[in-house]
N, C-alpha and C. Protein backbone atom coordinates (compact mmCIF):
# COMPACT_ATOMS: atom_id res chain seq x y z
N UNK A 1 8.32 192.05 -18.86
CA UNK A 1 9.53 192.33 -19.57
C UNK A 1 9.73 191.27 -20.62
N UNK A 2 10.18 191.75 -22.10
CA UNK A 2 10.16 190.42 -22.92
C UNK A 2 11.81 190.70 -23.18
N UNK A 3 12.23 189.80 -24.23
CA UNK A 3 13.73 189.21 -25.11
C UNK A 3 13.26 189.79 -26.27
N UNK A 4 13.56 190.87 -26.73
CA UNK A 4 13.46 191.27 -27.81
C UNK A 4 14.84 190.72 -28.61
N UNK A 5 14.58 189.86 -29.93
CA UNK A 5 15.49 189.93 -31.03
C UNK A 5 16.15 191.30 -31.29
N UNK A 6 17.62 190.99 -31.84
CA UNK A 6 18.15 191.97 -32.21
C UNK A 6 17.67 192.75 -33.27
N UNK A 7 16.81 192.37 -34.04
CA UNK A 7 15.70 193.05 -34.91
C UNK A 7 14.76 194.04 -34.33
N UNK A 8 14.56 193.41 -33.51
CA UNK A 8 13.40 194.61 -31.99
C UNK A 8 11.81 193.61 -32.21
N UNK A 9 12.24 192.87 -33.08
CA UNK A 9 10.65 191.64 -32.82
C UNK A 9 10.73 190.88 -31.88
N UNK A 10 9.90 190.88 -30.67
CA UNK A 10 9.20 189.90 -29.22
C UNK A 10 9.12 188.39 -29.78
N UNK A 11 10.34 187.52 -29.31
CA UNK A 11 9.90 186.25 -29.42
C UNK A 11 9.02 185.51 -28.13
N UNK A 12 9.25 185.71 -27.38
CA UNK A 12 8.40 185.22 -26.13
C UNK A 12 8.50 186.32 -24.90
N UNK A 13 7.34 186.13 -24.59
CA UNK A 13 6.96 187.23 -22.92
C UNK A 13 7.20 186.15 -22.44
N UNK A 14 7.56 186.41 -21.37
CA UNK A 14 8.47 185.13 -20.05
C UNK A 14 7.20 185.36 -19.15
N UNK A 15 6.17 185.35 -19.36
CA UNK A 15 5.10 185.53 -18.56
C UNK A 15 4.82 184.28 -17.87
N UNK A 16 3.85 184.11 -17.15
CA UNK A 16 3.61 182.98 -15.84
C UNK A 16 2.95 181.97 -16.31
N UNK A 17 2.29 181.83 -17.15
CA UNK A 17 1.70 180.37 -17.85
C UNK A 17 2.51 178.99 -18.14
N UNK A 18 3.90 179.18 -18.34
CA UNK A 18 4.89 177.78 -18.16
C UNK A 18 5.10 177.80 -16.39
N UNK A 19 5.17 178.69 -15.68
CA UNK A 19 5.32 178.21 -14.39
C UNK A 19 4.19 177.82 -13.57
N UNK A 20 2.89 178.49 -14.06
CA UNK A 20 1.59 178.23 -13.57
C UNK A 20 0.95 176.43 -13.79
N UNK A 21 1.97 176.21 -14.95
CA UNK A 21 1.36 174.88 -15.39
C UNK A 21 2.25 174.15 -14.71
N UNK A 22 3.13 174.33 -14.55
CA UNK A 22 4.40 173.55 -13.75
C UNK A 22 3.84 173.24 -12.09
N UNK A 23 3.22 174.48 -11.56
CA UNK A 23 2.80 174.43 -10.47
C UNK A 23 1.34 173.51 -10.18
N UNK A 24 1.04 173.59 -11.48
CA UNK A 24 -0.43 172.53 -10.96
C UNK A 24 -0.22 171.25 -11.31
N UNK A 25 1.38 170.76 -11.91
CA UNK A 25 1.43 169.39 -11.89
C UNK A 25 2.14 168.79 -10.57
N UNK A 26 2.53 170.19 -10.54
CA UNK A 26 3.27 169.98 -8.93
C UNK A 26 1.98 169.74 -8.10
N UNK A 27 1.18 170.09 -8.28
CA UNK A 27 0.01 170.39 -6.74
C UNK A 27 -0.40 168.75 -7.27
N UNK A 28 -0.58 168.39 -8.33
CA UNK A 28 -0.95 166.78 -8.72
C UNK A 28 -0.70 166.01 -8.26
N UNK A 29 0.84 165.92 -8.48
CA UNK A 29 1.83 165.31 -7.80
C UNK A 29 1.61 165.07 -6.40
N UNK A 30 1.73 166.13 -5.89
CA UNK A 30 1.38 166.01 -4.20
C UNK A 30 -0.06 165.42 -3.95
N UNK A 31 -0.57 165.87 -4.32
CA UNK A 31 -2.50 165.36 -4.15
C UNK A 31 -2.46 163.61 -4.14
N UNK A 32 -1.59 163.29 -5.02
CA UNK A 32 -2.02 161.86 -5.40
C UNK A 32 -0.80 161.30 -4.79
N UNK A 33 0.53 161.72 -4.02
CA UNK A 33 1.01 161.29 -2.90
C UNK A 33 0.39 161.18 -1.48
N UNK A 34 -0.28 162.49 -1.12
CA UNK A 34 -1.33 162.59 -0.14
C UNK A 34 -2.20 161.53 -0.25
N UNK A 35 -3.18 161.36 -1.25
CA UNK A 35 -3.93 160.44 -1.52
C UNK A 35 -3.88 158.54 -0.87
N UNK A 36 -2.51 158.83 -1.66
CA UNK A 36 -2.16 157.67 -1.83
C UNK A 36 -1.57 156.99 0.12
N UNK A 37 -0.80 157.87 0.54
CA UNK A 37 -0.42 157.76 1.96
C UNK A 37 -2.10 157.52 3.27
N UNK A 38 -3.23 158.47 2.63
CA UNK A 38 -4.27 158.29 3.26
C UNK A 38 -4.93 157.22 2.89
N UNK A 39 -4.60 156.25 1.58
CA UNK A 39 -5.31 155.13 0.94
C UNK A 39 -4.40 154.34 2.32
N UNK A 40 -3.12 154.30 2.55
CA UNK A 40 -2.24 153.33 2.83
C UNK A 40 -3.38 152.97 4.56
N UNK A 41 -3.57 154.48 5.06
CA UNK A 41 -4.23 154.23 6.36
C UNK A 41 -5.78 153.31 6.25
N UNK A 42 -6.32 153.69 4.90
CA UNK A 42 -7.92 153.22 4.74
C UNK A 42 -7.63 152.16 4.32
N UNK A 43 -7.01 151.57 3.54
CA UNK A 43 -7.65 150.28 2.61
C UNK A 43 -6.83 148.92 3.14
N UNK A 44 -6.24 149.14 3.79
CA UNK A 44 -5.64 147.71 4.63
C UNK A 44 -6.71 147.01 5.32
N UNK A 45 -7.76 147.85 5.52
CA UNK A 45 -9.06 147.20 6.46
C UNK A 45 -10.24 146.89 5.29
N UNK A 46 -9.69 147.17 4.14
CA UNK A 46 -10.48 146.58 2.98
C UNK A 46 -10.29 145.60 2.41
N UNK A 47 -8.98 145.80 1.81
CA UNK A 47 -8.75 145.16 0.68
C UNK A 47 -7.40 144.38 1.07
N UNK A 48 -6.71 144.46 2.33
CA UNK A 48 -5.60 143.34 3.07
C UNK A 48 -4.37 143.91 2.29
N UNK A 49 -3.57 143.09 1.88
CA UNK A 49 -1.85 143.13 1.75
C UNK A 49 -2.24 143.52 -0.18
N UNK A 50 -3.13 143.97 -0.59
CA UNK A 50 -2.98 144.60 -2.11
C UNK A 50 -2.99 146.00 -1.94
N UNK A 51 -3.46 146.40 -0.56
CA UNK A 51 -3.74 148.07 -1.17
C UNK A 51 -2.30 148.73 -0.53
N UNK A 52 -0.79 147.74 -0.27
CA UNK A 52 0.22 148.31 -0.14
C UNK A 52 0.44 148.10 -1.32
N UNK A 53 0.33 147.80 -2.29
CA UNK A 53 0.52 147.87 -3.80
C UNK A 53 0.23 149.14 -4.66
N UNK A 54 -1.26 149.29 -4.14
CA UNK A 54 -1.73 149.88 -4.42
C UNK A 54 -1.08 151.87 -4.09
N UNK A 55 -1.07 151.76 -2.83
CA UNK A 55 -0.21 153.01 -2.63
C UNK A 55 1.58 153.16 -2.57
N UNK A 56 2.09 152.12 -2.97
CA UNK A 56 3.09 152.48 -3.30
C UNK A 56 3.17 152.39 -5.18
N UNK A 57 2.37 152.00 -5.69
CA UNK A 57 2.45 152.31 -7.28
C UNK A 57 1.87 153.92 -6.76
N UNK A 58 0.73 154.35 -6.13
CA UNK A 58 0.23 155.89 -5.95
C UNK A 58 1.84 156.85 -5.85
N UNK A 59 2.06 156.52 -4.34
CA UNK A 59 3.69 157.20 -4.09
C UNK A 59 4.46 157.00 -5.25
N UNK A 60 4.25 155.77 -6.22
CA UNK A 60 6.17 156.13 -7.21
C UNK A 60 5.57 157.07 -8.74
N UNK A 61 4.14 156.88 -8.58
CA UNK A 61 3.20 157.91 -9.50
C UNK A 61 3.88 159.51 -9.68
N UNK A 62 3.44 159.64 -7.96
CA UNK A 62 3.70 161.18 -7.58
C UNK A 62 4.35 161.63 -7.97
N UNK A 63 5.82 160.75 -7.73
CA UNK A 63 7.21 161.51 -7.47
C UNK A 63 7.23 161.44 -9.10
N UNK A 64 6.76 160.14 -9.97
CA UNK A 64 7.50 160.40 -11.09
C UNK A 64 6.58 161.80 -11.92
N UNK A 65 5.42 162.34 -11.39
CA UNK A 65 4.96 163.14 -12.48
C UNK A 65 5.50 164.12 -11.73
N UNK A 66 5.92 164.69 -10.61
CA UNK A 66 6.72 165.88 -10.21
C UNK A 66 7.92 165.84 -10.93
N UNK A 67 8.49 164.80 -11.10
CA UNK A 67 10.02 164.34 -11.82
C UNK A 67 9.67 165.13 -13.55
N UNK A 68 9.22 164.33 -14.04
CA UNK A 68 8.41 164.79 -15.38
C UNK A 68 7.90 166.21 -15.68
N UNK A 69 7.67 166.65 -14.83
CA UNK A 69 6.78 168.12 -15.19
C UNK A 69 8.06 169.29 -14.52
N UNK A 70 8.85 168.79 -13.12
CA UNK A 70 9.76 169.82 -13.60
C UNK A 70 10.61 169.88 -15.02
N UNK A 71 10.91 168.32 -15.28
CA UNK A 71 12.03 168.40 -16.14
C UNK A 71 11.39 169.09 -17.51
N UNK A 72 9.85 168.93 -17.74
CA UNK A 72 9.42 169.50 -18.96
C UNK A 72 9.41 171.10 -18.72
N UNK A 73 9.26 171.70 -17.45
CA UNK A 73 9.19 172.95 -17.53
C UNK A 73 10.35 173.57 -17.71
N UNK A 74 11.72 172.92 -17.61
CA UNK A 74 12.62 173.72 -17.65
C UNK A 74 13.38 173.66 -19.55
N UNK A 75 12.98 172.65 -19.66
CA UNK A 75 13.07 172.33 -21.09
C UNK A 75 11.98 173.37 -21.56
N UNK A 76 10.79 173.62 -21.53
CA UNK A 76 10.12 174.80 -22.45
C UNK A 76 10.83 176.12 -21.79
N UNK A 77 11.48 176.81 -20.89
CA UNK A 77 12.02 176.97 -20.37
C UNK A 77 13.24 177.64 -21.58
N UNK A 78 14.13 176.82 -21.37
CA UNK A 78 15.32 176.79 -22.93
C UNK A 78 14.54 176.86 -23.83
N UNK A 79 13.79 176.24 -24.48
CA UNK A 79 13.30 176.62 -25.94
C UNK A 79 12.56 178.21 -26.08
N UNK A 80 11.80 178.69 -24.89
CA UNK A 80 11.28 179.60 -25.17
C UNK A 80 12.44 180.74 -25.04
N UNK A 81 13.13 180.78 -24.49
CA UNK A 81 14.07 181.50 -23.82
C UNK A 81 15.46 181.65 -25.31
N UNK A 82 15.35 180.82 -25.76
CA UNK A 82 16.17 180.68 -27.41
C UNK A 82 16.13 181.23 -28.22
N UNK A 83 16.91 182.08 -28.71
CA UNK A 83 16.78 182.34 -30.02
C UNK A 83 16.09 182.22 -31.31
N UNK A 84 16.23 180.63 -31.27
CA UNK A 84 15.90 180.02 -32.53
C UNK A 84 15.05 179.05 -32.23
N UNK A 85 14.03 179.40 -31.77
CA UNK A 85 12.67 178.76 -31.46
C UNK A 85 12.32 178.32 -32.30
N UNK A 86 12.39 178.76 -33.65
CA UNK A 86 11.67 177.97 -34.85
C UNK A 86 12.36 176.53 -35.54
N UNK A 87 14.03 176.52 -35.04
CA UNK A 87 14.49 175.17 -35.14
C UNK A 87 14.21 174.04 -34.04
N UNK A 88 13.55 174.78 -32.61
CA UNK A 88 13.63 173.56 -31.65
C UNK A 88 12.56 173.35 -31.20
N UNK A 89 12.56 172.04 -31.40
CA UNK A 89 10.43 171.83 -30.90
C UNK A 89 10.34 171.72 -29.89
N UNK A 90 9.00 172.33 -29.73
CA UNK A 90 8.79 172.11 -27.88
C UNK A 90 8.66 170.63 -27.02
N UNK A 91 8.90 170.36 -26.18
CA UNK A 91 8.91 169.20 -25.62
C UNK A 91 7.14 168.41 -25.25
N UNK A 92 7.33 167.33 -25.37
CA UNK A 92 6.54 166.73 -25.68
C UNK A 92 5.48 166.55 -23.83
N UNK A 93 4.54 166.68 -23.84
CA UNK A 93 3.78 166.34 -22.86
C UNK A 93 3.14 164.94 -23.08
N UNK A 94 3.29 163.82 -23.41
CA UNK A 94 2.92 162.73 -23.54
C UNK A 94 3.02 161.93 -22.02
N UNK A 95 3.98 162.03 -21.78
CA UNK A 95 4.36 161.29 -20.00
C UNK A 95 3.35 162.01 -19.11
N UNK A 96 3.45 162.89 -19.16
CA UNK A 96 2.20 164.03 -18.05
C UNK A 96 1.13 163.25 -18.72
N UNK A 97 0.44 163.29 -20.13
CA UNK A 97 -1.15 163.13 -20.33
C UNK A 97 -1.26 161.58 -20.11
N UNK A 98 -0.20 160.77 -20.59
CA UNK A 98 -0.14 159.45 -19.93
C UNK A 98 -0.74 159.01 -18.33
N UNK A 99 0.30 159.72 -17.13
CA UNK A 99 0.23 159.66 -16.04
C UNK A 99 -1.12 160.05 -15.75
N UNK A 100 -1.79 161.10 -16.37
CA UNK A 100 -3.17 161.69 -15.86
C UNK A 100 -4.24 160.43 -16.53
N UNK A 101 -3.80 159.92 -17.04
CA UNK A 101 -5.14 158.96 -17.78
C UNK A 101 -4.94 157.83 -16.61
N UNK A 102 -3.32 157.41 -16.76
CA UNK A 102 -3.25 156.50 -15.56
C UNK A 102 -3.92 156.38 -14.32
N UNK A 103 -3.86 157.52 -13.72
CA UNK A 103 -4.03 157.40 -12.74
C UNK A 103 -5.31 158.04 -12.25
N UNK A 104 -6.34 158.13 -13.80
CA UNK A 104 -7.13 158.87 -13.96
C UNK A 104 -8.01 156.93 -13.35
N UNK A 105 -7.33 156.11 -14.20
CA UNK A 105 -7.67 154.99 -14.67
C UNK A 105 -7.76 154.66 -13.56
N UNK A 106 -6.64 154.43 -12.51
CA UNK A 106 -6.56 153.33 -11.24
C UNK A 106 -7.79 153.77 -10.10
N UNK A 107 -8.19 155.52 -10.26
CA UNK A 107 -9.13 155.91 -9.29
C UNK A 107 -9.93 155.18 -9.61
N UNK A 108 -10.57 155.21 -10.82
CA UNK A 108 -11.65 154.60 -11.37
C UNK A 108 -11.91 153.10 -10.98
N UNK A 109 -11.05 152.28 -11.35
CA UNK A 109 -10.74 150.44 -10.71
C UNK A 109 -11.11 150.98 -9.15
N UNK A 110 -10.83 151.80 -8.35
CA UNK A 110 -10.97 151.74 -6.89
C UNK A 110 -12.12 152.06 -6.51
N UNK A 111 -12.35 152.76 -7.11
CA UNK A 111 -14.17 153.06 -6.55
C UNK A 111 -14.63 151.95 -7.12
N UNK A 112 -14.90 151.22 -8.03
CA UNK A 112 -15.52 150.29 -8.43
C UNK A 112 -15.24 149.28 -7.60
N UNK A 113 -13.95 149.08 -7.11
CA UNK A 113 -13.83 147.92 -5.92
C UNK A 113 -14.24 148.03 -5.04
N UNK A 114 -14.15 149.39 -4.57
CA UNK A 114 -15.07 149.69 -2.86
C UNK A 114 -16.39 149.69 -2.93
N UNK A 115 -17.13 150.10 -4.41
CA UNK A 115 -18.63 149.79 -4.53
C UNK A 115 -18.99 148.09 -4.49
N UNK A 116 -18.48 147.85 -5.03
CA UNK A 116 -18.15 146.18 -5.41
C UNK A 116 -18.11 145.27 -3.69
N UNK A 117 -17.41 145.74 -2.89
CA UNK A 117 -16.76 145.56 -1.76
C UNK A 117 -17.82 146.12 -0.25
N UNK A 118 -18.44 147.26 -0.88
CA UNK A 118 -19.63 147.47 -0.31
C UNK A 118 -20.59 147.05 0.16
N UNK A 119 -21.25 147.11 -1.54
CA UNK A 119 -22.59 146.08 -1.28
C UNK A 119 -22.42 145.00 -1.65
């Protein structure tokens, strides 16, 4: 079902691709809370009193890219849902591609410590 303008021209199909994306930052979110709670059980026998650092920067990760990605979905959300889409820009995904490099980043430092820590 679309919002047809009072003209009868389709500005947006309310179709599932803003909620589909919403849902896999959600599943992110959780993954790298999960993650991070199963780091809390493993790496105390590694790496001592840093890897509670370590999973509570993981845990305040989570919550903030669940925080972030609802608030962006409901914001594209209003804009698509608007009238006048062509005055309001869409909201910016910078905090999401941020967080994913982040924490793209910290996996990366960890395997290298446990290889490091290994052999």
């Amino acid at each position: 079902m679309s919002h047809p303008e009072p003209e009868g021209r389709v500005i947006f199909d309310p179709g599932l691709q803003p909620e589909r994306t919403a849902l896999s930052w959600r599943r992110t979110g959780l993954a790298l809370g999960v993650g991070s709670l199963i780091a809390l059980k493993v790496l105390p026998h590694v790496f001592g009193a840093y890897s509670l650092l370590v999973c509570a920067l993981g845990l305040t990760a989570s919550v903030a890219i669940v925080f972030f990605a609802e608030r962006r979905y409901a914001a594209i959300q209003r804009v698509l849902l608007n009238s006048d889409t062509d005055r309001v820009p869409m909201p910016s995904a910078r905090i999401l591609a941020f967080a994913a490099a982040a924490v793209s980043f910290a996996a990366l430092l960890m395997l290298v410590a446990i290889l490091v820590h290994v052999s």
